[in-house]
C-alpha atoms as a PDB file:
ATOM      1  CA  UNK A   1      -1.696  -0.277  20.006  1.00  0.00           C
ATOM      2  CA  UNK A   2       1.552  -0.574  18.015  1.00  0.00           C
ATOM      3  CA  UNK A   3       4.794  -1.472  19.834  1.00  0.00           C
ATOM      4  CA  UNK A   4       8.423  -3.195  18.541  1.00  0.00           C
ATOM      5  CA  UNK A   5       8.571  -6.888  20.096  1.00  0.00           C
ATOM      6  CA  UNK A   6      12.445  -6.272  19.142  1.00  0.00           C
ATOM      7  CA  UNK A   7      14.215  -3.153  21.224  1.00  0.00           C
ATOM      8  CA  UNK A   8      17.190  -2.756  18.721  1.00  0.00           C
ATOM      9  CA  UNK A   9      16.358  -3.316  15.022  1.00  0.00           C
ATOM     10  CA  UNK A  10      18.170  -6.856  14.516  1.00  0.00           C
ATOM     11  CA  UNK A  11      17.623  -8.156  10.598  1.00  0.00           C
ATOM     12  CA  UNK A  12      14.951 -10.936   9.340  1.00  0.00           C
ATOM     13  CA  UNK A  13      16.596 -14.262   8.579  1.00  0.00           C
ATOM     14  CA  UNK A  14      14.364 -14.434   5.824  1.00  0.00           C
ATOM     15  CA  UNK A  15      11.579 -12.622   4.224  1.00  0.00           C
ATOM     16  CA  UNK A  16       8.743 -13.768   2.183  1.00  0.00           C
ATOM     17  CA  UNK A  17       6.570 -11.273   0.438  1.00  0.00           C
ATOM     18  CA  UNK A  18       3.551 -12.681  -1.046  1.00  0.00           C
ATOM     19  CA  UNK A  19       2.580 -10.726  -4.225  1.00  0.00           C
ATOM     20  CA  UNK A  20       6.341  -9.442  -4.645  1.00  0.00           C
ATOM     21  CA  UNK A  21       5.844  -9.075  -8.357  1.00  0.00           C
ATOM     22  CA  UNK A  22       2.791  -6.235  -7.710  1.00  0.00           C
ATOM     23  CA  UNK A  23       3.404  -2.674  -7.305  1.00  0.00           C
ATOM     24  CA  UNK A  24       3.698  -2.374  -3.825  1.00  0.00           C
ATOM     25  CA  UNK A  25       5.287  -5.758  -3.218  1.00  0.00           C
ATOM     26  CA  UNK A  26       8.108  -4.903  -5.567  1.00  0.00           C
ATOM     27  CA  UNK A  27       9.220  -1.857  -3.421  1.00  0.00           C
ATOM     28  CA  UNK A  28       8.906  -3.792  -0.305  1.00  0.00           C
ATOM     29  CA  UNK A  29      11.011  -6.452  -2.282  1.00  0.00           C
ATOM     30  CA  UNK A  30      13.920  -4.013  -3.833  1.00  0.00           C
ATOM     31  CA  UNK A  31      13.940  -2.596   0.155  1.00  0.00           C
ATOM     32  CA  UNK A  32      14.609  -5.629   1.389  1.00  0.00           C
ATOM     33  CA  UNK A  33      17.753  -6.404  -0.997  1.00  0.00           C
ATOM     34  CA  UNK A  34      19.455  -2.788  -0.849  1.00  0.00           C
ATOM     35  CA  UNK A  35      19.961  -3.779   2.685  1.00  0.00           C
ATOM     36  CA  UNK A  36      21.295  -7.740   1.919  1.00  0.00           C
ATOM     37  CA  UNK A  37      18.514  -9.252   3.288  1.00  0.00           C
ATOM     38  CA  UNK A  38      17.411 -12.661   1.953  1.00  0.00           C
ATOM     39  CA  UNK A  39      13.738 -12.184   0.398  1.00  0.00           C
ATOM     40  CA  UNK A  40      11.786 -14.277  -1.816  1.00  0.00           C
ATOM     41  CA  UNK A  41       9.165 -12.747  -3.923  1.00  0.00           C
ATOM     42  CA  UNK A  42       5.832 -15.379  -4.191  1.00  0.00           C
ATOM     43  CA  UNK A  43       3.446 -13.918  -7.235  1.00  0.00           C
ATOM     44  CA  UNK A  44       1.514 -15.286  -9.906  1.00  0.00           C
ATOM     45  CA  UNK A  45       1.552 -16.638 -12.408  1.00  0.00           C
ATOM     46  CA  UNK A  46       4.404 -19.261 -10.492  1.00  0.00           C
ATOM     47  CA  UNK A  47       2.025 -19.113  -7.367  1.00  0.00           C
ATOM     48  CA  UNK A  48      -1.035 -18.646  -7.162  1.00  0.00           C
ATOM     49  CA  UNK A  49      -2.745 -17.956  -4.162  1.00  0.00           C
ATOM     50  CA  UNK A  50      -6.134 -19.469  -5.650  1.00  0.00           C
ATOM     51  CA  UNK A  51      -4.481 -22.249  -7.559  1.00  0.00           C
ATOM     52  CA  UNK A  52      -4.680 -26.296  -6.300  1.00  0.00           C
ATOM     53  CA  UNK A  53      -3.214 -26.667  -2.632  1.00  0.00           C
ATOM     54  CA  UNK A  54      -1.910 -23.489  -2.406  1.00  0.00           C
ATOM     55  CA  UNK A  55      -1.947 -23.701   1.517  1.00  0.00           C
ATOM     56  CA  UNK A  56      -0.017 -26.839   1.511  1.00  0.00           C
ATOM     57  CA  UNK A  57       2.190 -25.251  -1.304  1.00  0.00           C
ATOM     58  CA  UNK A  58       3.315 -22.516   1.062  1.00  0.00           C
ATOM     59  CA  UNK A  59       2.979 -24.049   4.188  1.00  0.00           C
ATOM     60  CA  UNK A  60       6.008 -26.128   2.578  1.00  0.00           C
ATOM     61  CA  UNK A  61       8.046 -23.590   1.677  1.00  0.00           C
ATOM     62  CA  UNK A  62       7.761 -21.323   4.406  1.00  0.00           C
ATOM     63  CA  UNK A  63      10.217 -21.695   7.270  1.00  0.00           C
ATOM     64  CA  UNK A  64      10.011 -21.147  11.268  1.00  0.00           C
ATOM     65  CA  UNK A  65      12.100 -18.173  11.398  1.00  0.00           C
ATOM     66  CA  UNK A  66      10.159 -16.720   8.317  1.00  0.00           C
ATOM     67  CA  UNK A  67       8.483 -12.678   8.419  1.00  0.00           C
ATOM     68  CA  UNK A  68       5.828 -13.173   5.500  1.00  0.00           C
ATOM     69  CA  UNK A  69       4.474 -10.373   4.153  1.00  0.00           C
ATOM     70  CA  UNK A  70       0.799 -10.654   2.958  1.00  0.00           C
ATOM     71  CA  UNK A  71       0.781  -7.883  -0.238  1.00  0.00           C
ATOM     72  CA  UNK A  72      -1.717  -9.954  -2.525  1.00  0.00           C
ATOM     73  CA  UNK A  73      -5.075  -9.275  -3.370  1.00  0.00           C
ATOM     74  CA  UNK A  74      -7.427  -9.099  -6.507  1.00  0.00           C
ATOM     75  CA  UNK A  75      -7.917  -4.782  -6.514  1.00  0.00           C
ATOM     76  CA  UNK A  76     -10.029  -2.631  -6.461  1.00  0.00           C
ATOM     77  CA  UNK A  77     -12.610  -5.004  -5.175  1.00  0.00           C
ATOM     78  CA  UNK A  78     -15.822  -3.770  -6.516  1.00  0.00           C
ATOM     79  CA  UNK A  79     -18.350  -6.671  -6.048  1.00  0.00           C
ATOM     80  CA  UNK A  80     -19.294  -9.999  -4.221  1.00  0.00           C
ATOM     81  CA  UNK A  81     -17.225 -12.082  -7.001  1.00  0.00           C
ATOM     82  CA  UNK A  82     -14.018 -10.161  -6.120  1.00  0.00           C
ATOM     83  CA  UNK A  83     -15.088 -10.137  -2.735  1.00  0.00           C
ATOM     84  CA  UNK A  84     -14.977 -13.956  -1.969  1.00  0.00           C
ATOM     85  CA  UNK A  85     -12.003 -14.722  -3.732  1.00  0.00           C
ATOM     86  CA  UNK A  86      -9.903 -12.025  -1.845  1.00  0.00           C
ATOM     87  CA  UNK A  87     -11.405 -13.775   1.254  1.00  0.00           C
ATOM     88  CA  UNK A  88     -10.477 -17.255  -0.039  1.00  0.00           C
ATOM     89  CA  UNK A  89      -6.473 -16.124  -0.799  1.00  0.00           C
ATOM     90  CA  UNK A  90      -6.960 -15.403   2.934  1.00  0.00           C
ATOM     91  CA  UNK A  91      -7.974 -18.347   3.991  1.00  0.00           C
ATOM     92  CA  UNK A  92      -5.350 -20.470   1.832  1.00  0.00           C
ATOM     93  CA  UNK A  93      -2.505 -18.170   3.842  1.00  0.00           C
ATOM     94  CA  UNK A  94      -4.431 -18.705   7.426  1.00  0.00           C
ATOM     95  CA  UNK A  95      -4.265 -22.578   6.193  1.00  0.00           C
ATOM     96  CA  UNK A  96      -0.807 -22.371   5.654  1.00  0.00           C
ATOM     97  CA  UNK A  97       0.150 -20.702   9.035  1.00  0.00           C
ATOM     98  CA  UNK A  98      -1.391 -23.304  10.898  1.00  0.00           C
ATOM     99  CA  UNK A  99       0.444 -25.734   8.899  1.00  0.00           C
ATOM    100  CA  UNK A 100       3.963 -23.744   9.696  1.00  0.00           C
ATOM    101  CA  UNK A 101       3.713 -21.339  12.706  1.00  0.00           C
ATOM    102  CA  UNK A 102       6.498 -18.375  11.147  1.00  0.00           C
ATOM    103  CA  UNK A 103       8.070 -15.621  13.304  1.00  0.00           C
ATOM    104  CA  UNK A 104       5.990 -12.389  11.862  1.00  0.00           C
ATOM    105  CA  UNK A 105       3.185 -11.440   9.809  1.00  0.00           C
ATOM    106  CA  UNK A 106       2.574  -8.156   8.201  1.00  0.00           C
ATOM    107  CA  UNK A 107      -0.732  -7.731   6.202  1.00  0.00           C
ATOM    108  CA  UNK A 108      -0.840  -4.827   4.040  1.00  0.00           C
ATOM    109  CA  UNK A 109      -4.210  -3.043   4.434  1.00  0.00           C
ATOM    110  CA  UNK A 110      -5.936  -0.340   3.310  1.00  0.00           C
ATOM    111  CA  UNK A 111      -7.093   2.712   4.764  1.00  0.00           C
ATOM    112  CA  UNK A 112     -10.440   2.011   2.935  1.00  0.00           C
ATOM    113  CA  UNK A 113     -11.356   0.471   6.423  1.00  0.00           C
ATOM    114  CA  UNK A 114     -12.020   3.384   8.212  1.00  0.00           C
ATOM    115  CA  UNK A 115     -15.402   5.173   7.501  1.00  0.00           C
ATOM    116  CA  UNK A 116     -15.779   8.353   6.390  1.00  0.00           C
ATOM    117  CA  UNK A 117     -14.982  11.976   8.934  1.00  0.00           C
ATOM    118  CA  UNK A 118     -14.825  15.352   8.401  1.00  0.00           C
ATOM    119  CA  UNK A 119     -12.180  15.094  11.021  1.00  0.00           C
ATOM    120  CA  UNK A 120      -8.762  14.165  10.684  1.00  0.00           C
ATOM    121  CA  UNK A 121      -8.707   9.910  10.973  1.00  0.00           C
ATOM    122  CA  UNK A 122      -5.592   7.849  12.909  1.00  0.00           C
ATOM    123  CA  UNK A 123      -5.701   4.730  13.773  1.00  0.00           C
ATOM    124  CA  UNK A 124      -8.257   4.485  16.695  1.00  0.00           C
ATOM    125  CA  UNK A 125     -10.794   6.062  14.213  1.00  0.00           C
ATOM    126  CA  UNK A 126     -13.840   4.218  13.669  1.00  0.00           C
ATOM    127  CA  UNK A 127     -13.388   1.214  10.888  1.00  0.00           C
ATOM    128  CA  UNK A 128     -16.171   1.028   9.484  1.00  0.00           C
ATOM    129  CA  UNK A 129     -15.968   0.928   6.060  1.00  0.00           C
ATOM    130  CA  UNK A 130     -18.549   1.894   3.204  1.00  0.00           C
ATOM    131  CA  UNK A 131     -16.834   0.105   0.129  1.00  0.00           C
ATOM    132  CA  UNK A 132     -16.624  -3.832  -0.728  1.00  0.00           C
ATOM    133  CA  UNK A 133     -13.293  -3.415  -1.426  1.00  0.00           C
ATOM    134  CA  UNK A 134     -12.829  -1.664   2.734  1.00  0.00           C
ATOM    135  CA  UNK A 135     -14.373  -4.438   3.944  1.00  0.00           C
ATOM    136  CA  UNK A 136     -12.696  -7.280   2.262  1.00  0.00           C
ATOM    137  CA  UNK A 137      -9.715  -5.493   3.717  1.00  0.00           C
ATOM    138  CA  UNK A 138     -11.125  -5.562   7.021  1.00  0.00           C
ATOM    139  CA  UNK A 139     -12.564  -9.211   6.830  1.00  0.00           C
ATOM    140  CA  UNK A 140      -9.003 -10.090   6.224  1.00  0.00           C
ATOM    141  CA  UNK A 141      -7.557  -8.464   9.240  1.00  0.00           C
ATOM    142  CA  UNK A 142     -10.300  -9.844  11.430  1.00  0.00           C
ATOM    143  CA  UNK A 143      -9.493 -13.419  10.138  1.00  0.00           C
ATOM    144  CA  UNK A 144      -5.992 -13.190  10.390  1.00  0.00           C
ATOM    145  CA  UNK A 145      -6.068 -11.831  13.937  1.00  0.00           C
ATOM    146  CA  UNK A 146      -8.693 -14.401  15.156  1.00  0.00           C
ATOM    147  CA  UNK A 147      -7.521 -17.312  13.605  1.00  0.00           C
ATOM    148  CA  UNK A 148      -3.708 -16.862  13.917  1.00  0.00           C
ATOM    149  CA  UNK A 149      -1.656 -17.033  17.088  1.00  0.00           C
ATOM    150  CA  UNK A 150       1.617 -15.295  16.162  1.00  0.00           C
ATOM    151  CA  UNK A 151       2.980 -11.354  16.272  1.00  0.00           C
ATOM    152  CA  UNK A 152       0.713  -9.845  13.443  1.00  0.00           C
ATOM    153  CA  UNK A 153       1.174  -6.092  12.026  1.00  0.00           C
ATOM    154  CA  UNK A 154      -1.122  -4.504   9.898  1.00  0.00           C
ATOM    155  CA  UNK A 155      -0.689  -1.744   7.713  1.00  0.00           C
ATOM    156  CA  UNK A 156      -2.936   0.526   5.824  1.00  0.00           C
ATOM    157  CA  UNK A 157      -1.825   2.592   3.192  1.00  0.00           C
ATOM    158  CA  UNK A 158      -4.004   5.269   1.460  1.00  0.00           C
ATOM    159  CA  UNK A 159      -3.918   6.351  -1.917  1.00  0.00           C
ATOM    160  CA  UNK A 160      -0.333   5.370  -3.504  1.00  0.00           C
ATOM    161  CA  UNK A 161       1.937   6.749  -6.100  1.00  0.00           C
ATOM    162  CA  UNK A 162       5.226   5.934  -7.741  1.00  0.00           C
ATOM    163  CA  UNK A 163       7.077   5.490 -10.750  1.00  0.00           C
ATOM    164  CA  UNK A 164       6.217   2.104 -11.795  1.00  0.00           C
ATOM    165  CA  UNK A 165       2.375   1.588 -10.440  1.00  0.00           C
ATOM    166  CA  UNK A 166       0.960  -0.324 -13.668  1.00  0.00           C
ATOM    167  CA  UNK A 167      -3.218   0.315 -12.917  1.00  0.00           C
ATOM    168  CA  UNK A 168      -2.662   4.614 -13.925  1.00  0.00           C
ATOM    169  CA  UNK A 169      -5.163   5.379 -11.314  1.00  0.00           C
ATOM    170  CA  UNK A 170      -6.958   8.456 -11.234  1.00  0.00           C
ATOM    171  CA  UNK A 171      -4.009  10.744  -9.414  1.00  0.00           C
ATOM    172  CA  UNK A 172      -0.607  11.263  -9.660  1.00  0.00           C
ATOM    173  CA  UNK A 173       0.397   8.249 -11.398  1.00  0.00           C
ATOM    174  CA  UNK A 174      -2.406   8.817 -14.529  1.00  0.00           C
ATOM    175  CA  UNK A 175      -1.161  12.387 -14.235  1.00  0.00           C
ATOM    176  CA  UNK A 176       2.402  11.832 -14.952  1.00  0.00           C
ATOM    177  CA  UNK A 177       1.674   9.812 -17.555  1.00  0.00           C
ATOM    178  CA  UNK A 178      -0.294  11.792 -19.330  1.00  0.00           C
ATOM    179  CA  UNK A 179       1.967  15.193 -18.701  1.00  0.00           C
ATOM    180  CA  UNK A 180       5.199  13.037 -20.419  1.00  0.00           C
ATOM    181  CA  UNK A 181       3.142  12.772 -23.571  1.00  0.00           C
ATOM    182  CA  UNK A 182       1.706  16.424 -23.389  1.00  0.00           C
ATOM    183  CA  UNK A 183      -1.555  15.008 -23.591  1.00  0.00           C
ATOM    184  CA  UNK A 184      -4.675  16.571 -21.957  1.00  0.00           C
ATOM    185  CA  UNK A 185      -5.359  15.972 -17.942  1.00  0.00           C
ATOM    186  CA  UNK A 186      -9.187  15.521 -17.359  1.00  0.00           C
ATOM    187  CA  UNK A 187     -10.469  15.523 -13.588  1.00  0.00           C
ATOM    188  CA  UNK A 188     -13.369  14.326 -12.228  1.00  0.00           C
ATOM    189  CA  UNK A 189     -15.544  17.577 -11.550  1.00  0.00           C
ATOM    190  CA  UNK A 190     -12.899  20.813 -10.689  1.00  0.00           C
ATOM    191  CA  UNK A 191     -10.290  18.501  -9.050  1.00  0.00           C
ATOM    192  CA  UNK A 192     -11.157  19.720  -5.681  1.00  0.00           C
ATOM    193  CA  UNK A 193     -11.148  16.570  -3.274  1.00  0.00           C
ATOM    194  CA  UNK A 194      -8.946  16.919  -0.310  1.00  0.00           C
ATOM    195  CA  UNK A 195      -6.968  13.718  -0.107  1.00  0.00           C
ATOM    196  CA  UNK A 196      -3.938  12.067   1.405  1.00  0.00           C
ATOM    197  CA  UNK A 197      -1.266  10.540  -0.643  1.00  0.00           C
ATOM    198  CA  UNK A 198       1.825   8.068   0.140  1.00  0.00           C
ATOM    199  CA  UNK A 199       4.895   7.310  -1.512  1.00  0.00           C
ATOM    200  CA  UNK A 200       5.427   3.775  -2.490  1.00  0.00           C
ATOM    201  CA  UNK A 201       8.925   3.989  -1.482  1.00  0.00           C
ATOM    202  CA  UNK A 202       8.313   5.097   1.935  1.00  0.00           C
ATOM    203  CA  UNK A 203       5.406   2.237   2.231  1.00  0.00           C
ATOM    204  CA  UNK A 204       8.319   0.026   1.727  1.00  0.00           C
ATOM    205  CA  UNK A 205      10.586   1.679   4.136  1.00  0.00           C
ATOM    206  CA  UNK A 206       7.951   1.402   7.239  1.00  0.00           C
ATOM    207  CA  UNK A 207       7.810  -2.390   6.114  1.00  0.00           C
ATOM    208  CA  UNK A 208      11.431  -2.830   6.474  1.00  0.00           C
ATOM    209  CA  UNK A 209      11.593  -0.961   9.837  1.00  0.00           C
ATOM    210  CA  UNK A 210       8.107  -3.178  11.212  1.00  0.00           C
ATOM    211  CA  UNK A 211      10.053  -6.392  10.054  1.00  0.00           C
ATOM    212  CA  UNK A 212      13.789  -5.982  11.519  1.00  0.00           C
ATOM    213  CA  UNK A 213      11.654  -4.795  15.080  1.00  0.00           C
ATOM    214  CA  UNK A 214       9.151  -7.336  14.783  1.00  0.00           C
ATOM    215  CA  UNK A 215       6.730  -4.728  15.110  1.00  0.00           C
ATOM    216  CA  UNK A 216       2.807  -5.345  16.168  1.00  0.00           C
ATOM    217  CA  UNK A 217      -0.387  -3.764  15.795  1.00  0.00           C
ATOM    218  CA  UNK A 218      -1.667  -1.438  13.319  1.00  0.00           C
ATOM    219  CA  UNK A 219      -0.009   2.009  11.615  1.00  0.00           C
ATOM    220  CA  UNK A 220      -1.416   4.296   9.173  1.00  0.00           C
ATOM    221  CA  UNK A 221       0.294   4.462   5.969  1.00  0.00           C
ATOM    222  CA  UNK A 222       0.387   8.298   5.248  1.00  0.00           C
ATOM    223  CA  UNK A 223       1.796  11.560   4.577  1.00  0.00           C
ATOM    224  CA  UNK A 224      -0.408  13.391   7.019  1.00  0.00           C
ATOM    225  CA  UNK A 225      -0.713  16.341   4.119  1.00  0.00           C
ATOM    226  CA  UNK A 226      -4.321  16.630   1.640  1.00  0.00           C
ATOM    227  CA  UNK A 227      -4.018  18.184  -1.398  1.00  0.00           C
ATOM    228  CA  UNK A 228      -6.153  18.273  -4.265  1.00  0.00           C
ATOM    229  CA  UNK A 229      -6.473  16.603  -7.537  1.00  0.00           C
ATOM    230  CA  UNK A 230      -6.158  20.286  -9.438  1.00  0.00           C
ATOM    231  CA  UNK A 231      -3.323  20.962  -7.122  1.00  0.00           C
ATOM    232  CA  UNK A 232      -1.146  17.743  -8.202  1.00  0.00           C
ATOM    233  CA  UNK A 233      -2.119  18.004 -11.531  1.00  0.00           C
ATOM    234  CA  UNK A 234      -0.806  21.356 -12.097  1.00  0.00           C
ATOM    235  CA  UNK A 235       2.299  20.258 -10.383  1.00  0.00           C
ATOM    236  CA  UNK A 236       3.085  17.111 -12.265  1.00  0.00           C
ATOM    237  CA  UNK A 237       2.063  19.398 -15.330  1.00  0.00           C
ATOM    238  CA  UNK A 238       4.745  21.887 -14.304  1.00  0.00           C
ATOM    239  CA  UNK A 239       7.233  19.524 -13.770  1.00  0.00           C
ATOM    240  CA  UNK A 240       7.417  17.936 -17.063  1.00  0.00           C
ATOM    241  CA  UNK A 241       6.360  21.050 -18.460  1.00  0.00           C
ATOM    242  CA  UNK A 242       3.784  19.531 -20.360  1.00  0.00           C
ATOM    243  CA  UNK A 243       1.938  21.614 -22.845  1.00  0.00           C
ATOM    244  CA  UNK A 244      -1.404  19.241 -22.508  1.00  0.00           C
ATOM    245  CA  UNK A 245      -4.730  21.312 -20.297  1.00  0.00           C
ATOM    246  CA  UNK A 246      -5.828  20.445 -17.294  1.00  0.00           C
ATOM    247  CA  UNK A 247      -9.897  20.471 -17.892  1.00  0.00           C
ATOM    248  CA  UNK A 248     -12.144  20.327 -15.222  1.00  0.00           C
ATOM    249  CA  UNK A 249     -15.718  18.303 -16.312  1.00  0.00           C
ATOM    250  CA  UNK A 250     -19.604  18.131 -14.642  1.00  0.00           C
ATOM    251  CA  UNK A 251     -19.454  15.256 -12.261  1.00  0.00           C
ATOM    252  CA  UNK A 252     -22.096  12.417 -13.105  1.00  0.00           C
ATOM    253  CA  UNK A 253     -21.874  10.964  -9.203  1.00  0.00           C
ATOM    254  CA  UNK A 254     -21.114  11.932  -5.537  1.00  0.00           C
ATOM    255  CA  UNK A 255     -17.478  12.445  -4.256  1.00  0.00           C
ATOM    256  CA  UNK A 256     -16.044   9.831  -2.662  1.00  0.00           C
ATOM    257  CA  UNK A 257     -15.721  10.256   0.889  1.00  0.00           C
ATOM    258  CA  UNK A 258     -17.310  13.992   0.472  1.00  0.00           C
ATOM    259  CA  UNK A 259     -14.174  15.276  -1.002  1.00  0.00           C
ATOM    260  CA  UNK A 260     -12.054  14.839   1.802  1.00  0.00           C
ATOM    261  CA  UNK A 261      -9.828  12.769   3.568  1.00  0.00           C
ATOM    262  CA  UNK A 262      -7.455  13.607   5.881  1.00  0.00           C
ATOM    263  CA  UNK A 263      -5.376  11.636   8.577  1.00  0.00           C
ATOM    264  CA  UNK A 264      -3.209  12.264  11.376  1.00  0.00           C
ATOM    265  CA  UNK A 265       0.406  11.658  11.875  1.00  0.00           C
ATOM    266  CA  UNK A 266       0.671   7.860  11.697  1.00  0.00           C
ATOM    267  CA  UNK A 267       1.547   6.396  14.832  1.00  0.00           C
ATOM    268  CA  UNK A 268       4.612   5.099  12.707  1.00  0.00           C
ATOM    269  CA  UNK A 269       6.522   8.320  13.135  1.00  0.00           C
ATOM    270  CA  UNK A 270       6.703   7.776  17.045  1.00  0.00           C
ATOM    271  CA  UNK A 271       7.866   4.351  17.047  1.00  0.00           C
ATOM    272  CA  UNK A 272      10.528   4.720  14.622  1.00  0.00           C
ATOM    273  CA  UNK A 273      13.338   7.542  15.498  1.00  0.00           C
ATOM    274  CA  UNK A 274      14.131   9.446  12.383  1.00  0.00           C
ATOM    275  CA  UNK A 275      12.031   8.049  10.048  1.00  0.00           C
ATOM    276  CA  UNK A 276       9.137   9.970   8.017  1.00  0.00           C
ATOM    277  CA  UNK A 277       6.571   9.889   5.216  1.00  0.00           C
ATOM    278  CA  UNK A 278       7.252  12.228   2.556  1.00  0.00           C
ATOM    279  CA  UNK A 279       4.742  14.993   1.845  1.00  0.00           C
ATOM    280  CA  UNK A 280       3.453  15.275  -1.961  1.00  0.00           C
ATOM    281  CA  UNK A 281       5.349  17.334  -3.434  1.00  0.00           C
ATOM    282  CA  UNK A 282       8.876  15.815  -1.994  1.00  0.00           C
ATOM    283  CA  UNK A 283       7.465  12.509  -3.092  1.00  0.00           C
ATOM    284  CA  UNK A 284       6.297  13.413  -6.559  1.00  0.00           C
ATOM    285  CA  UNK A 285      10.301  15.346  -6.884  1.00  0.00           C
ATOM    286  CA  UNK A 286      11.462  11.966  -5.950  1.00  0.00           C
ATOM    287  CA  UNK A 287       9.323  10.361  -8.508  1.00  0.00           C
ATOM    288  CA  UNK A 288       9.979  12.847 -11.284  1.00  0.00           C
ATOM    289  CA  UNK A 289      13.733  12.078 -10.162  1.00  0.00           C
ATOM    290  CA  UNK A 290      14.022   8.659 -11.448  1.00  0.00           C
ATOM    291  CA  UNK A 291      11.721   9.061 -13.973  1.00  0.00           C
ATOM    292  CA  UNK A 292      14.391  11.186 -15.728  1.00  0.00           C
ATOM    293  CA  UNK A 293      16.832   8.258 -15.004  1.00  0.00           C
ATOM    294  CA  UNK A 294      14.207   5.502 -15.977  1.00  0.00           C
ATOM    295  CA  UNK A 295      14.831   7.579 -19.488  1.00  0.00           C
ATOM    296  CA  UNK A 296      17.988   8.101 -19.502  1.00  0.00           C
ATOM    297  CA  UNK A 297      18.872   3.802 -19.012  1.00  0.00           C
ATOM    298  CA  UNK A 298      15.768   3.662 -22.046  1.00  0.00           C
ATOM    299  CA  UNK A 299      17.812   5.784 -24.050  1.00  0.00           C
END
């Protein structure tokens, strides 16, 4: 289920993004200001999450009327370390809720939740997930929907991309990188995964549009398009008209999620009139876009 508590879209007094310094949370951030909206960005190293009375540190700064958006986490989580402490930021923000009851939460997920299909997955799929890091996601959604009594949305993103992600994942962002410099692009096997990728920007746009209609429940964060890893290589390759190869190498280990990974339409599209994920290659134009500005302010 995922329904707008708020008819008309009516602005956020205030917004608090939690991990605003962070890829994702900057977008959501810079969203928030085109449209005058007062947001505070809450990131380390000024606050940390895992740092001395951090629940009693934000339960004093947040405020009634607040929408807090939950961006942080330690990622990828790959073990039981990473595990625990992504569960304890949790718990410091479920502390600080009960400590000052606020007027929204969004959590940003992951779509890492859901198990693996060779069907197209939307958001009454199965979650069930097969990777530490999917279900520290989906402890923390469990947690924060048991132990909190106030209007909750979750969203989960899959795999993102944009002009300023500073990990250079495997994928678009790695690719563009390396296709500015000319330098080779290596894939894991022949490139020929089937995935789903989302545009940063438009991750921030659905949080903007969740926030001003108090939205609740859980949407899908996705383009509804796969493509391949060869596919967007050669693109991003064209694009910047790199003169690096694209090589293709003998895996060592299993695709993830069989090499594919497709989803449906997020339920998104019908609760918002007019608005829409971008597919790949109108995302990756977008990004190649202000790139060229990015360079043009450098120089």
């Amino acid at each position: 289920m995922f329904l707008n508590l708020n008819i008309k879209s009516l602005n956020p007094s205030r917004v608090v993004v939690l991990g605003g310094s962070g890829f994702i949370g900057t977008a959501i951030c810079s969203r928030f200001q085109k449209n005058n909206i007062s947001v505070e960005s809450l990131g380390r190293p000024a606050f940390d999450l895992l740092g001395t009375e951090a629940d009693q540190k934000l339960g004093s700064f947040l405020r009634p009327n607040d929408t807090l958006v939950f961006v942080s986490a330690k990622a990828p989580c790959r073990n039981t370390a990473g595990l625990i402490e992504n569960l304890q930021m949790a718990q410091v923000v479920i502390a600080a809720l009960k400590l000052k009851k606020i007027s929204h939460l969004i959590y940003i997920s992951s779509d890492a939740v859901y198990r693996d299909s060779n069907k197209p997955i939307d958001e009454n799929s199965c979650a069930e997930p097969a990777s530490i890091h999917g279900a520290m996601h989906l402890a923390r959604e469990v947690a924060l929907k048991n132990e909190l009594d106030l209007p909750l949305s979750i969203i989960r993103p899959t795999l993102v991309y944009g002009l300023k992600d500073p990990h250079n994942g495997y994928g678009p962002n790695s690719f563009r990188r390396l296709a500015v410099k000319n330098e080779d692009i290596t894939l894991f096997g022949e490139g020929e995964e089937l995935r789903d990728h989302v545009y940063v920007d438009d991750i921030a746009q659905l949080v903007y549009l969740v926030a001003c209609h108090k939205s609740i429940g859980i949407a899908n964060a996705v383009s509804g398009q796969i493509v391949s890893f060869r596919e967007l290589a050669e693109f991003i390759s064209g694009q910047n008209k790199s003169s690096g190869a694209i090589k293709g190498t003998v895996r060592s280990c299993k695709m993830p999620h069989n090499g594919y990974r497709e989803f449906k339409t997020s339920i998104a599209i019908e609760l918002f009139s007019g608005f829409r994920f971008k597919g790949w290659e109108e995302g990756l134009s977008d990004v190649y876009q202000n790139q060229k500005l990015e360079n043009i302010r450098e120089d």
